[in-house]
N, C-alpha and C. Protein backbone atom coordinates (compact mmCIF):
# COMPACT_ATOMS: atom_id res chain seq x y z
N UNK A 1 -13.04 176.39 -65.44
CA UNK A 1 -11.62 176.10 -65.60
C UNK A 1 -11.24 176.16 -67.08
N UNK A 2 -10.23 177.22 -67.17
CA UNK A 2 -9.80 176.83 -68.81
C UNK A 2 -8.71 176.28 -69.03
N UNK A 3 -8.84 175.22 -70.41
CA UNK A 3 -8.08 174.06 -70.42
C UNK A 3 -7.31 174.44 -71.62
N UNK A 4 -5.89 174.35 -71.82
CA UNK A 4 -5.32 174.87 -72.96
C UNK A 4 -5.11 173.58 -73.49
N UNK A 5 -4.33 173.37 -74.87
CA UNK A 5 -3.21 172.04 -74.80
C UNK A 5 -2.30 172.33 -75.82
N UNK A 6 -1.19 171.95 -75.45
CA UNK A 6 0.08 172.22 -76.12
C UNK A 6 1.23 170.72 -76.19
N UNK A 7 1.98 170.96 -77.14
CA UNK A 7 3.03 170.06 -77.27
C UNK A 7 3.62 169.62 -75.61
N UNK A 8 3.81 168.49 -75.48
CA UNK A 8 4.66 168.37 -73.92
C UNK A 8 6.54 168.93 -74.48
N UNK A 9 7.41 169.22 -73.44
CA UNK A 9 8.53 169.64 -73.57
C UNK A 9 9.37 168.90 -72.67
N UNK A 10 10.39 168.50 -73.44
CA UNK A 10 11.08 167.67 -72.71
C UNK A 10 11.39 167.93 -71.29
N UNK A 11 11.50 169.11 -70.67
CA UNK A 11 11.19 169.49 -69.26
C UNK A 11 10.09 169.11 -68.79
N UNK A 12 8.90 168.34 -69.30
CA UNK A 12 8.01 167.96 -68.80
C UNK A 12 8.14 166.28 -68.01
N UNK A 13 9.21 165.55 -68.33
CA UNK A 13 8.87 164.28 -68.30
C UNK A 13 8.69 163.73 -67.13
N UNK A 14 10.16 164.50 -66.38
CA UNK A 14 9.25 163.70 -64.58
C UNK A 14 7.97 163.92 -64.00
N UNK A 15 7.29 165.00 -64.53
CA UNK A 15 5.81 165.18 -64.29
C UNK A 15 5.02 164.31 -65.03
N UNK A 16 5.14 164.01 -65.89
CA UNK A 16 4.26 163.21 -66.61
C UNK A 16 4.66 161.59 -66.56
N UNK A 17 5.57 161.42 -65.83
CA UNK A 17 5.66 160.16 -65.49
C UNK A 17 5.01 159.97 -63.92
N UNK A 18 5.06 160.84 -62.95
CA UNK A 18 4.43 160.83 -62.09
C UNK A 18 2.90 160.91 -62.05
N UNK A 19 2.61 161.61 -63.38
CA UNK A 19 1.40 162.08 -63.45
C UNK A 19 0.66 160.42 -63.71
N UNK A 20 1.57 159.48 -64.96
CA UNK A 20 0.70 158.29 -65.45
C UNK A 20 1.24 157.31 -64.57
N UNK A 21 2.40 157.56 -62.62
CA UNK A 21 2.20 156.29 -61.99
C UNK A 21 0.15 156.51 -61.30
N UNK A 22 0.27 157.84 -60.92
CA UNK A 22 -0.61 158.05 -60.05
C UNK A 22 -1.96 157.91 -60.28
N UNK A 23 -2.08 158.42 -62.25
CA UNK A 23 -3.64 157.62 -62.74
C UNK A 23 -3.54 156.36 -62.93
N UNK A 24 -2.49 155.52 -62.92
CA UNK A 24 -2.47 154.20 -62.59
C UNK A 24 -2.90 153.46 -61.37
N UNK A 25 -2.44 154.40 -60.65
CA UNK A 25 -3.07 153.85 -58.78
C UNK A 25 -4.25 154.05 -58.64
N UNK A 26 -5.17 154.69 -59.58
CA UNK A 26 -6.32 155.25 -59.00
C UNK A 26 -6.99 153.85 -59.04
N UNK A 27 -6.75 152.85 -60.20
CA UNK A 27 -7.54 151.79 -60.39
C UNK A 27 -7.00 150.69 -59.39
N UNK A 28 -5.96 150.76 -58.57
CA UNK A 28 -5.82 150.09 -57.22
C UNK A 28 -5.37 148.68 -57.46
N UNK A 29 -4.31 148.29 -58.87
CA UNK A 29 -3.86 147.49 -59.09
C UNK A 29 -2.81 147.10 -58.02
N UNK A 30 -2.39 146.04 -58.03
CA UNK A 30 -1.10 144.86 -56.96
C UNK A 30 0.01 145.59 -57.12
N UNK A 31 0.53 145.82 -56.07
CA UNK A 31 2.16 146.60 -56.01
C UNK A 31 3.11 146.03 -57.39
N UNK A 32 2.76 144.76 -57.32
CA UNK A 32 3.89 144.33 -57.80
C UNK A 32 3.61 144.68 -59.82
N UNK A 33 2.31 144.77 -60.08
CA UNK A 33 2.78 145.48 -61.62
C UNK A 33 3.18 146.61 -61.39
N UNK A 34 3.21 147.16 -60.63
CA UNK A 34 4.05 148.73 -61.34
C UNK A 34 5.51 148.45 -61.25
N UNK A 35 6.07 147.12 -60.63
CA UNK A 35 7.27 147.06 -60.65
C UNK A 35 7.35 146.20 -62.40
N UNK A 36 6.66 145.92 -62.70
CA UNK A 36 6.95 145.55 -64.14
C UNK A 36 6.31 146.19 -65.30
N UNK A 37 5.64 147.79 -64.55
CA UNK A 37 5.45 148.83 -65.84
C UNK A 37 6.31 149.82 -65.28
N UNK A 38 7.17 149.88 -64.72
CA UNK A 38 8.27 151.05 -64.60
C UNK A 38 8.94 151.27 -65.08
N UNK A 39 9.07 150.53 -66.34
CA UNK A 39 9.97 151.09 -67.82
C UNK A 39 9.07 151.54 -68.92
N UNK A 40 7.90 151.06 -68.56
CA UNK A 40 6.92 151.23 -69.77
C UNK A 40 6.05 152.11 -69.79
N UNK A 41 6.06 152.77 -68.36
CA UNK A 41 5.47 153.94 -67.97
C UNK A 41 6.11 155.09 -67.40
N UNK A 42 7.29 154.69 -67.59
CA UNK A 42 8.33 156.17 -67.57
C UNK A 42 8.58 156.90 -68.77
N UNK A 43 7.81 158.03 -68.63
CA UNK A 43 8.20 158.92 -69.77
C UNK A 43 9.60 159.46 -69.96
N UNK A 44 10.25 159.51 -70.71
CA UNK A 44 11.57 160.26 -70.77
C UNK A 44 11.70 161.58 -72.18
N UNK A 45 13.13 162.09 -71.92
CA UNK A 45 13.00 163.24 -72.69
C UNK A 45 12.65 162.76 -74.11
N UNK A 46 13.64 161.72 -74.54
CA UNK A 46 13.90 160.97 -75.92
C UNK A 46 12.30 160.58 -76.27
N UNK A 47 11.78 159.70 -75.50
CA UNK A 47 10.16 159.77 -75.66
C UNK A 47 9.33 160.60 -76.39
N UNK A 48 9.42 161.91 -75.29
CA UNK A 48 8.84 162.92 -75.83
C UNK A 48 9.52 163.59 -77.15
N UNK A 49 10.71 163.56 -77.72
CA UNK A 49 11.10 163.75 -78.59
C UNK A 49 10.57 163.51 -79.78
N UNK A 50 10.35 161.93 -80.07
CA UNK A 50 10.16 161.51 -80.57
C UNK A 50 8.66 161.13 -81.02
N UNK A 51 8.05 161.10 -80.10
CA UNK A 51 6.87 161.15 -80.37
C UNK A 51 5.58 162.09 -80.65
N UNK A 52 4.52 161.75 -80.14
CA UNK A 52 3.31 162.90 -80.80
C UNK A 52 2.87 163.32 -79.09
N UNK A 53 3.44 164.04 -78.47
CA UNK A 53 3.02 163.67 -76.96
C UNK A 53 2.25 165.59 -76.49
N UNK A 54 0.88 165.28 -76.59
CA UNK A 54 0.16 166.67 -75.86
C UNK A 54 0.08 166.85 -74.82
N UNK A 55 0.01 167.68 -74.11
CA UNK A 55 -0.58 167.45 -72.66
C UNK A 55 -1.84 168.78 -72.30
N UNK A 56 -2.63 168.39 -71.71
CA UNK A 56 -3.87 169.69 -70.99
C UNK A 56 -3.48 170.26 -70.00
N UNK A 57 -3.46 171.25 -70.04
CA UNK A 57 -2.72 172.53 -68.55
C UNK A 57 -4.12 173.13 -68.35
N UNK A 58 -3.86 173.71 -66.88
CA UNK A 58 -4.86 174.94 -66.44
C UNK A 58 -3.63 175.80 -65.77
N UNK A 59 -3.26 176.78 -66.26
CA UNK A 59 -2.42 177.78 -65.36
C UNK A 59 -0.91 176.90 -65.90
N UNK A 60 0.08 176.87 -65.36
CA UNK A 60 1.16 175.83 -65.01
C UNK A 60 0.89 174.55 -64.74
N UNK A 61 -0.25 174.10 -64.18
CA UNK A 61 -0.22 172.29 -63.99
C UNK A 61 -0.85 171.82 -65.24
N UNK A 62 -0.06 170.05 -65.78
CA UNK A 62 -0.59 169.71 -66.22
C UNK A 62 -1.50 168.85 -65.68
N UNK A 63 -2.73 168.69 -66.56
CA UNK A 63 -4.27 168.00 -66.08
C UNK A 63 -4.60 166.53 -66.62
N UNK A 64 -3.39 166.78 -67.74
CA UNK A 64 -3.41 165.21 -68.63
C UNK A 64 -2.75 165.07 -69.78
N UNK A 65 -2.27 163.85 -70.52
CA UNK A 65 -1.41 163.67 -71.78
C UNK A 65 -1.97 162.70 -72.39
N UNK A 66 -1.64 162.70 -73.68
CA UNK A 66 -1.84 161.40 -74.30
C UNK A 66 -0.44 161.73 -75.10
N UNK A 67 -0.26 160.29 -75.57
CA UNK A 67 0.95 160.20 -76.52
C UNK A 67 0.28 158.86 -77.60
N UNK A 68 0.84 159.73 -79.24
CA UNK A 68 0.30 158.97 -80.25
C UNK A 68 1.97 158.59 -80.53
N UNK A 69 2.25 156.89 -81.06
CA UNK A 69 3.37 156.56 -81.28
C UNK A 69 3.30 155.93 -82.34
N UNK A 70 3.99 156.20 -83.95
CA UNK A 70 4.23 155.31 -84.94
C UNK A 70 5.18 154.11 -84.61
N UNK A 71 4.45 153.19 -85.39
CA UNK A 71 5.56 151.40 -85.47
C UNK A 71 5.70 151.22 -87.29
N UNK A 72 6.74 151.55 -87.35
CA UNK A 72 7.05 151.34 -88.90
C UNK A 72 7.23 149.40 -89.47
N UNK A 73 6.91 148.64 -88.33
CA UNK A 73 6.62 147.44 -88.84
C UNK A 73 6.06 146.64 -87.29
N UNK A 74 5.84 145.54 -87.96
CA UNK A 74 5.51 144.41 -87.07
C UNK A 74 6.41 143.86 -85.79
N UNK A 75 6.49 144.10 -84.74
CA UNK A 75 7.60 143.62 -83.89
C UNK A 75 7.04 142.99 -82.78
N UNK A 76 7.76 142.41 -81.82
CA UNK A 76 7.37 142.50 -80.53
C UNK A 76 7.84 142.97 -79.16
N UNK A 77 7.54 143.29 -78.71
CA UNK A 77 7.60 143.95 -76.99
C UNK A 77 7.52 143.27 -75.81
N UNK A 78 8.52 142.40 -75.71
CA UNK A 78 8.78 141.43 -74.91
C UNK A 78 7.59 140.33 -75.70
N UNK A 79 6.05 140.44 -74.54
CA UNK A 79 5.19 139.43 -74.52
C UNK A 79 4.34 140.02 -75.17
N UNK A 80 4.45 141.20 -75.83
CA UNK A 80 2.75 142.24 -76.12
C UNK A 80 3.43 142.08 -77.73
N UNK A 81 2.68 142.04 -78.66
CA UNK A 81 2.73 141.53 -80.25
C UNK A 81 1.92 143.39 -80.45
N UNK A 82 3.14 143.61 -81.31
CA UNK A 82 2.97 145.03 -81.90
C UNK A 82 2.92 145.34 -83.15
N UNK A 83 1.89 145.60 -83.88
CA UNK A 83 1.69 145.65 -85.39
C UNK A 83 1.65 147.21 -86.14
N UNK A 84 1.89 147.14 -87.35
CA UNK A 84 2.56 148.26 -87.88
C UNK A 84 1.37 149.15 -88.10
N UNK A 85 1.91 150.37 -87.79
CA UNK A 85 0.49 151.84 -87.54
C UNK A 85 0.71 152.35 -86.84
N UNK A 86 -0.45 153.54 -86.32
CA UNK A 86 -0.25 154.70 -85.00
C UNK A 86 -1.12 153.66 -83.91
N UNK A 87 -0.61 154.17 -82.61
CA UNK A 87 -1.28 153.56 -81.54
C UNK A 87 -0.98 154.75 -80.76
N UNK A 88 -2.28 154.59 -79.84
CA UNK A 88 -2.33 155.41 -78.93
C UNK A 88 -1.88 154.88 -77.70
N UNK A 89 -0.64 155.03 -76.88
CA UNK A 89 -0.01 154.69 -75.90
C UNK A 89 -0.24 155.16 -74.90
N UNK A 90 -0.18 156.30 -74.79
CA UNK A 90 -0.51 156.65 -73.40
C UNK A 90 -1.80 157.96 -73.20
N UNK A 91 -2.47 157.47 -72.22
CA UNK A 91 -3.81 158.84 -72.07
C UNK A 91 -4.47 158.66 -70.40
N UNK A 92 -3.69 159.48 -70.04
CA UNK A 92 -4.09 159.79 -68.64
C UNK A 92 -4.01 161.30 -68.21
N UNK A 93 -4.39 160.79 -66.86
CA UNK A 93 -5.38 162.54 -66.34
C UNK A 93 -5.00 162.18 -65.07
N UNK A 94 -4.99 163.31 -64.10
CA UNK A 94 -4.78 163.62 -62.82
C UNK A 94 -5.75 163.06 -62.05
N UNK A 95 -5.92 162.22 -61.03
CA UNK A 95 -6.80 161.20 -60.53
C UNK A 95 -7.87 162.40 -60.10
N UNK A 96 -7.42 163.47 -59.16
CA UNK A 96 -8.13 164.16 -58.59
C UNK A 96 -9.23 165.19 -60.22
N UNK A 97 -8.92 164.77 -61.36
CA UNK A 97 -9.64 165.61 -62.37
C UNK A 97 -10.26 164.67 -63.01
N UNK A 98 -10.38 162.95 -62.37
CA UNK A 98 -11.27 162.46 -63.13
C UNK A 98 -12.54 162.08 -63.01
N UNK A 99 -13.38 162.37 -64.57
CA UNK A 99 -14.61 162.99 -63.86
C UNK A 99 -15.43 164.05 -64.20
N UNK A 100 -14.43 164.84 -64.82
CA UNK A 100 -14.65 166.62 -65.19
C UNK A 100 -14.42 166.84 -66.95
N UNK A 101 -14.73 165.96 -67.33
CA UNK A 101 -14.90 165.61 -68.86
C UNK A 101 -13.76 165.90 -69.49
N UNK A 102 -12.39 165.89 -68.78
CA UNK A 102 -10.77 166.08 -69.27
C UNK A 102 -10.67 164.97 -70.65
N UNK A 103 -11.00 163.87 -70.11
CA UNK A 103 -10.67 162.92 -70.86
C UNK A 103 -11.32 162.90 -72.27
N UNK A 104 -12.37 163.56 -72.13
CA UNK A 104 -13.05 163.30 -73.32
C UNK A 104 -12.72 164.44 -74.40
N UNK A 105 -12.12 165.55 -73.70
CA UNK A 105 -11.04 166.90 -74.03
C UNK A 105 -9.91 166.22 -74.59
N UNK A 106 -9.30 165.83 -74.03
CA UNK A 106 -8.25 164.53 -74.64
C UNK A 106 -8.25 164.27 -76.05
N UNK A 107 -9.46 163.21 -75.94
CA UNK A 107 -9.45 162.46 -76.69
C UNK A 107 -10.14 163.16 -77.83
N UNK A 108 -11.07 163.75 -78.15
CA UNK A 108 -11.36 164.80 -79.25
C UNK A 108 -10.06 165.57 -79.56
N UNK A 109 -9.33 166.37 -78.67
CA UNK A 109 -7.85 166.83 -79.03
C UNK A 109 -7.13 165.64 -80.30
N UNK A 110 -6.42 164.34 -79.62
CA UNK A 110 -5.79 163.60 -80.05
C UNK A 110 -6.37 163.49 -81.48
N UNK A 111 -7.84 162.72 -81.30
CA UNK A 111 -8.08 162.48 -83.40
C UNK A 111 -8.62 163.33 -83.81
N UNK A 112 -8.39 165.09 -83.63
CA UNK A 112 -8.32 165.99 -84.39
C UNK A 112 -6.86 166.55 -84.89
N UNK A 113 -5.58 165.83 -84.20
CA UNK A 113 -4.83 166.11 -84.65
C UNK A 113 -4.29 165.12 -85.76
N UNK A 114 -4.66 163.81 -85.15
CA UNK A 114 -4.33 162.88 -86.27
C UNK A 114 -5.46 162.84 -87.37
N UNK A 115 -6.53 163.97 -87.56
CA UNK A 115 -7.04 164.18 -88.48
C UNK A 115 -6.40 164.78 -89.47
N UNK A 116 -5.78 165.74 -89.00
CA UNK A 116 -4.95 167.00 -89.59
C UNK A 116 -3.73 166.38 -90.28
N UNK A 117 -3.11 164.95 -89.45
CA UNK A 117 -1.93 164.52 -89.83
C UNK A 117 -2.23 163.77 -90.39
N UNK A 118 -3.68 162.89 -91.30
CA UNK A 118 -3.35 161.95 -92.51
C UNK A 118 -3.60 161.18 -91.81
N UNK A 119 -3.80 160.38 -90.08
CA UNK A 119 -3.45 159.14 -89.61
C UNK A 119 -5.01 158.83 -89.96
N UNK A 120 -5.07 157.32 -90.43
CA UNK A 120 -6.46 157.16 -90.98
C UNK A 120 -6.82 156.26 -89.27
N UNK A 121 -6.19 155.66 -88.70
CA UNK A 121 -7.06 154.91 -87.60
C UNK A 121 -5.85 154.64 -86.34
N UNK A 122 -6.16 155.19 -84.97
CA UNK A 122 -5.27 154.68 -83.85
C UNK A 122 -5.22 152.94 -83.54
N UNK A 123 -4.49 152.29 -82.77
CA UNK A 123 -4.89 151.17 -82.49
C UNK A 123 -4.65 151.61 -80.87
N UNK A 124 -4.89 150.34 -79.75
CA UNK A 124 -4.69 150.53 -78.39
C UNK A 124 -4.91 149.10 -77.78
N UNK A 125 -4.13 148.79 -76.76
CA UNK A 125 -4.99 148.73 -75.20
C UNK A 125 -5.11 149.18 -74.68
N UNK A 126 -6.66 148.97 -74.26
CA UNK A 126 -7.40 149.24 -73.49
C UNK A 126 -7.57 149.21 -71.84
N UNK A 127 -7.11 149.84 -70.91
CA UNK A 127 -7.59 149.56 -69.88
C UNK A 127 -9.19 148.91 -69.52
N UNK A 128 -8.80 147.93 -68.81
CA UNK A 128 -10.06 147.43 -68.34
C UNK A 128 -11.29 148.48 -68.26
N UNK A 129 -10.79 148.87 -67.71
CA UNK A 129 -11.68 150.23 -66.26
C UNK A 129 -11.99 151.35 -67.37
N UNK A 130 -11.32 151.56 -68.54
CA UNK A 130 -11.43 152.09 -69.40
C UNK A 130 -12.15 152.10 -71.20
N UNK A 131 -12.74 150.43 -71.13
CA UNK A 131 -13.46 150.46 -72.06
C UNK A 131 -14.77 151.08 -72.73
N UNK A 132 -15.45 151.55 -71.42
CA UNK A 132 -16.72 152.05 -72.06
C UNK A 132 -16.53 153.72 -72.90
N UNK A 133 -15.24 154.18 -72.14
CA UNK A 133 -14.51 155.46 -72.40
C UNK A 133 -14.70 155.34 -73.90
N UNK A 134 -13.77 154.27 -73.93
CA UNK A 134 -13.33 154.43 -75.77
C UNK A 134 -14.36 154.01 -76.64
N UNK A 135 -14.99 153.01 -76.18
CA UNK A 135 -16.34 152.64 -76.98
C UNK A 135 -17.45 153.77 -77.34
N UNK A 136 -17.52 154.86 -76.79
CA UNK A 136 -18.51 155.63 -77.31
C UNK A 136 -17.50 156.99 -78.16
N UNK A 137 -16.77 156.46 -78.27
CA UNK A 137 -15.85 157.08 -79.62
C UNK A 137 -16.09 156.54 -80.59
N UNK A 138 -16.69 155.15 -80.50
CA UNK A 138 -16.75 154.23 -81.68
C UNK A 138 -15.76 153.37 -81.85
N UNK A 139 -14.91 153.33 -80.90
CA UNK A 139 -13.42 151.84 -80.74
C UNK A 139 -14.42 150.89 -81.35
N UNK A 140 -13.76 150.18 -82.00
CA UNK A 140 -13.88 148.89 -82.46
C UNK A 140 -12.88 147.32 -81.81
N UNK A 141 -13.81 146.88 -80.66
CA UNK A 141 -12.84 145.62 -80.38
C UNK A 141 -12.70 144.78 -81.20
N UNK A 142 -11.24 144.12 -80.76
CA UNK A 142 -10.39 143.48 -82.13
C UNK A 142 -10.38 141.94 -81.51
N UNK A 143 -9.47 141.93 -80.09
CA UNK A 143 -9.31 140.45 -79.50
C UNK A 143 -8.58 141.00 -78.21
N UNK A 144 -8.79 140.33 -77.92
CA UNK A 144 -7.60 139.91 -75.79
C UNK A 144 -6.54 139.77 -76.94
N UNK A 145 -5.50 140.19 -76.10
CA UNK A 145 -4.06 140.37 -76.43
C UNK A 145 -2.91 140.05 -74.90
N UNK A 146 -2.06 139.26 -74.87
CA UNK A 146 -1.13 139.37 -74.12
C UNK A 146 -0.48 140.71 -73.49
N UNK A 147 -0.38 140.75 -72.09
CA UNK A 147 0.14 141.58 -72.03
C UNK A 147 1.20 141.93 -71.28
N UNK A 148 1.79 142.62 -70.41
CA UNK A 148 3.45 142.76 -70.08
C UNK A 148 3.33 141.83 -68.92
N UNK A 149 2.36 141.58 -68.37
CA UNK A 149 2.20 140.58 -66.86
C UNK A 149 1.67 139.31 -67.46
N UNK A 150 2.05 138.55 -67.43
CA UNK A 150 2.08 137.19 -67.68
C UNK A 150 0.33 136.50 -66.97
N UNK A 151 -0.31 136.14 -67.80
CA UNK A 151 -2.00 135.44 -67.51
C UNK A 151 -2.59 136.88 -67.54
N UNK A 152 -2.06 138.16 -68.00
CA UNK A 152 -3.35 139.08 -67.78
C UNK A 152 -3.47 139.64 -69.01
N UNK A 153 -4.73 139.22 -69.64
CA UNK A 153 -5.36 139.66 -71.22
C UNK A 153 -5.79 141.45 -71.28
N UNK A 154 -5.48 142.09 -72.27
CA UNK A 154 -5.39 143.46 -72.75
C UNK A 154 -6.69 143.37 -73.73
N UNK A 155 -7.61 144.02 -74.01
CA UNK A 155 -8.43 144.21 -75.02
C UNK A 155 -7.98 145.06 -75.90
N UNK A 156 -7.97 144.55 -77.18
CA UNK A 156 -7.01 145.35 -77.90
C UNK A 156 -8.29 146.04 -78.89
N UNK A 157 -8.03 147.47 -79.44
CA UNK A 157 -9.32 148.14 -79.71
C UNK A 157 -8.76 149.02 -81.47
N UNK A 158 -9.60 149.26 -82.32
CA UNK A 158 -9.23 150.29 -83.09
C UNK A 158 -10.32 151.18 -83.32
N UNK A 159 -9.86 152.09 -83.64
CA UNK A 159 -10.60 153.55 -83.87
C UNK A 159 -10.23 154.16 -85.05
N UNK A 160 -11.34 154.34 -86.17
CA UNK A 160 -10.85 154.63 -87.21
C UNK A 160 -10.97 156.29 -87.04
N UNK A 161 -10.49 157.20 -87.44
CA UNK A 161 -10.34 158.59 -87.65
C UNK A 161 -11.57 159.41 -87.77
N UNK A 162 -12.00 158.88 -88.87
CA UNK A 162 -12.93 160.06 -89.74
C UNK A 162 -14.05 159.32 -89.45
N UNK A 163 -14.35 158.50 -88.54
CA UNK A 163 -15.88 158.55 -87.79
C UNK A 163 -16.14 159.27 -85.92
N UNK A 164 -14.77 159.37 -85.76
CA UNK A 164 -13.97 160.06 -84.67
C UNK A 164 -15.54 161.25 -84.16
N UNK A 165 -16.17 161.82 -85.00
CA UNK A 165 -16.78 163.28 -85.29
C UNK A 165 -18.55 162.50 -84.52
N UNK A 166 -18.76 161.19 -85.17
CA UNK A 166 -20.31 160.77 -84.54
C UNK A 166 -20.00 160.09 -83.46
N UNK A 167 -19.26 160.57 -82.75
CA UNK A 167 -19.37 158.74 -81.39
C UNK A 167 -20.04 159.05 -80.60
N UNK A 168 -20.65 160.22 -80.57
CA UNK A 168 -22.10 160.23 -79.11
C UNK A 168 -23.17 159.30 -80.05
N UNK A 169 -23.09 159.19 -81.35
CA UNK A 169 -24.29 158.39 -81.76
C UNK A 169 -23.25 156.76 -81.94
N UNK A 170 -22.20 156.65 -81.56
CA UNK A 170 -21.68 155.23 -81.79
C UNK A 170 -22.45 154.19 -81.03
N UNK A 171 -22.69 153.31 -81.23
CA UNK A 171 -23.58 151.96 -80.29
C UNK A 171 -22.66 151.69 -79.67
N UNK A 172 -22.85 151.51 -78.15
CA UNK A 172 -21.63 150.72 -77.11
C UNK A 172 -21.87 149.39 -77.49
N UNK A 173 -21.45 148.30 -77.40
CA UNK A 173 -21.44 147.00 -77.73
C UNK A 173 -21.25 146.06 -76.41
N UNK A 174 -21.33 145.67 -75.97
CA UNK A 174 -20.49 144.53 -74.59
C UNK A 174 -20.20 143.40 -75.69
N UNK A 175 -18.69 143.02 -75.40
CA UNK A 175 -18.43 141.82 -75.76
C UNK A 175 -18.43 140.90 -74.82
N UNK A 176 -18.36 139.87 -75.29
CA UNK A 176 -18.06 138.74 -74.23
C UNK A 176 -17.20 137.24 -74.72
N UNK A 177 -16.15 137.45 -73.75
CA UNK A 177 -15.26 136.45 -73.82
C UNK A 177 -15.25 135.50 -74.22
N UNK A 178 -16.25 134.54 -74.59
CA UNK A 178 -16.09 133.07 -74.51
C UNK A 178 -16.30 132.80 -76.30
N UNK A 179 -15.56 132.15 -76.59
CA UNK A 179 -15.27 131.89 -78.02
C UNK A 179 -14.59 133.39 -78.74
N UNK A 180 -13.84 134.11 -77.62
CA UNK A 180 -13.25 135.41 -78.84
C UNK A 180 -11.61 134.57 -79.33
N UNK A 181 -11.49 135.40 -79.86
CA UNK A 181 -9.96 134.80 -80.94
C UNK A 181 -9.34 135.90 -80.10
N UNK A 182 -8.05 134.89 -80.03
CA UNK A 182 -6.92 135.43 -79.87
C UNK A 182 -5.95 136.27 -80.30
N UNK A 183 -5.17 137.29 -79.64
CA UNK A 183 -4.23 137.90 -80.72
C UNK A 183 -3.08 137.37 -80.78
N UNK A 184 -1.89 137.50 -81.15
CA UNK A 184 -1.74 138.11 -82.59
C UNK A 184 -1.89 136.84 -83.65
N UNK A 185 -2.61 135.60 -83.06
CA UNK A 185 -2.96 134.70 -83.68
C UNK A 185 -4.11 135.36 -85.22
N UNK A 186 -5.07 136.63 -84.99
CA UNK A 186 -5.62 136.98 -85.97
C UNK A 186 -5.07 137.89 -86.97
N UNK A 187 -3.91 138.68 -86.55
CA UNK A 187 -3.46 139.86 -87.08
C UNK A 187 -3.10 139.77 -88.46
N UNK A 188 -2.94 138.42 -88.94
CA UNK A 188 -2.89 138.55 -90.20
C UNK A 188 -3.83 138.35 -91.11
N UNK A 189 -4.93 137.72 -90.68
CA UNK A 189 -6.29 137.69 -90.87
C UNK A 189 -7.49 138.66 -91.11
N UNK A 190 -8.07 138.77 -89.82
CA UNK A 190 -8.74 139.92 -89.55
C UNK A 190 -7.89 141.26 -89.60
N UNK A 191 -6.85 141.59 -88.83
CA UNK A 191 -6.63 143.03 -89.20
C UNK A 191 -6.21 143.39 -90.75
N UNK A 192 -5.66 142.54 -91.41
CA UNK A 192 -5.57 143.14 -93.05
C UNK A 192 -6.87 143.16 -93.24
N UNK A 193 -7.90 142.62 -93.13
CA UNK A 193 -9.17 143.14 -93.59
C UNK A 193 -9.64 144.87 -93.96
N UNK A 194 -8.47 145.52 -92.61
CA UNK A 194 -8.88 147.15 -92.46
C UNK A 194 -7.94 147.80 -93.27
N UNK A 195 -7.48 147.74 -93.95
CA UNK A 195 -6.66 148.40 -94.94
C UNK A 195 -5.55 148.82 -94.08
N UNK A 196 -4.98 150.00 -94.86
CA UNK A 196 -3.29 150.18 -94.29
C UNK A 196 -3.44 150.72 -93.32
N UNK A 197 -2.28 150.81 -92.42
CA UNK A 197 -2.57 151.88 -91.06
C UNK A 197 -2.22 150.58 -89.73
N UNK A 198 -2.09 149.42 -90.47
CA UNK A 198 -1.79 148.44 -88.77
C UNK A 198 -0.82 149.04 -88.42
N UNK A 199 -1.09 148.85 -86.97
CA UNK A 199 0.45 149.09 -86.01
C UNK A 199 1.02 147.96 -85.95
């Protein structure tokens, strides 16, 4: 299968909003969050406008997107505490293509472009189901973070750029919960530790 990737186009968005309800279902979450990520997971044209948004095609279908989003300061998002930098927002794949090393196509795509663009480190949450993904990129966990559903903790992760190139040799780590710090209780703490680039 050959995999191209190109800018998404604002004619893309109802696909790619369908595309990130349906890799959402794959992990078989409660009806009722998608009724409280259906603003946050609807892509729109302005979205894509505005942002850094790729997507992977084979032929005409797309296979997957990620979207990189600048925060020019510190804000918040309802209940989720958002700090100033690039974050990687969105990165999903077609349920039926996961599996087939798309993602990891992806994600080499994404911090070779924010290589190219100066971005020294992404930030994220993390899907649950999705940590070991990012950990052998070399993510660096930060803390549980609040997130848009009320009692359900986000692992919040960073990835610096320009080690982006060794993560088959990165060490996976398991953390474990009990005595971790909270966010955004550390963000002024620990994350100035990493120089510029917070989101």
């Amino acid at each position: 299968m050959t995999i191209t990737f190109e800018k998404a186009h604002a004619a893309d968005h109802m696909q790619l909003t369908d595309l990130t309800f349906r890799s959402k279902r794959y992990c078989n979450y409660p009806d009722r969050y998608y009724d409280i990520w259906r603003d946050e997971l609807n892509i729109t044209e302005d979205y894509i406008s505005k942002n850094l948004v790729y997507t992977a095609r084979t032929g005409g279908m797309i296979l997957g997107y990620y979207a990189i989003v600048k925060a020019d300061e510190d804000y918040w998002a309802g209940r989720v505490f958002i700090h100033k930098g690039y974050w990687l927002e969105h990165n999903y794949i077609r349920p039926e293509y996961i599996g087939q090393g798309i993602g990891t196509k992806l994600m080499e795509h994404a911090l070779e472009q924010c290589r190219k663009l100066g971005i020294p480190r992404l930030y994220f949450f993390a899907d649950p189901h999705a940590e070991s993904f990012y950990r052998k990129f070399g993510a660096r966990f930060i803390a549980k973070a609040d997130s848009s559903i009320e009692g359900r903790l986000l692992p919040l992760y960073e990835l610096a750029v320009d080690q982006w190139s060794d993560y088959k040799l990165a060490e996976v780590r398991d953390f474990h919960e009990d005595n971790l710090l909270t966010y955004p209780e550390i963000h002024a703490g620990a994350l100035d530790t990493h120089g510029s680039g917070r989101h």
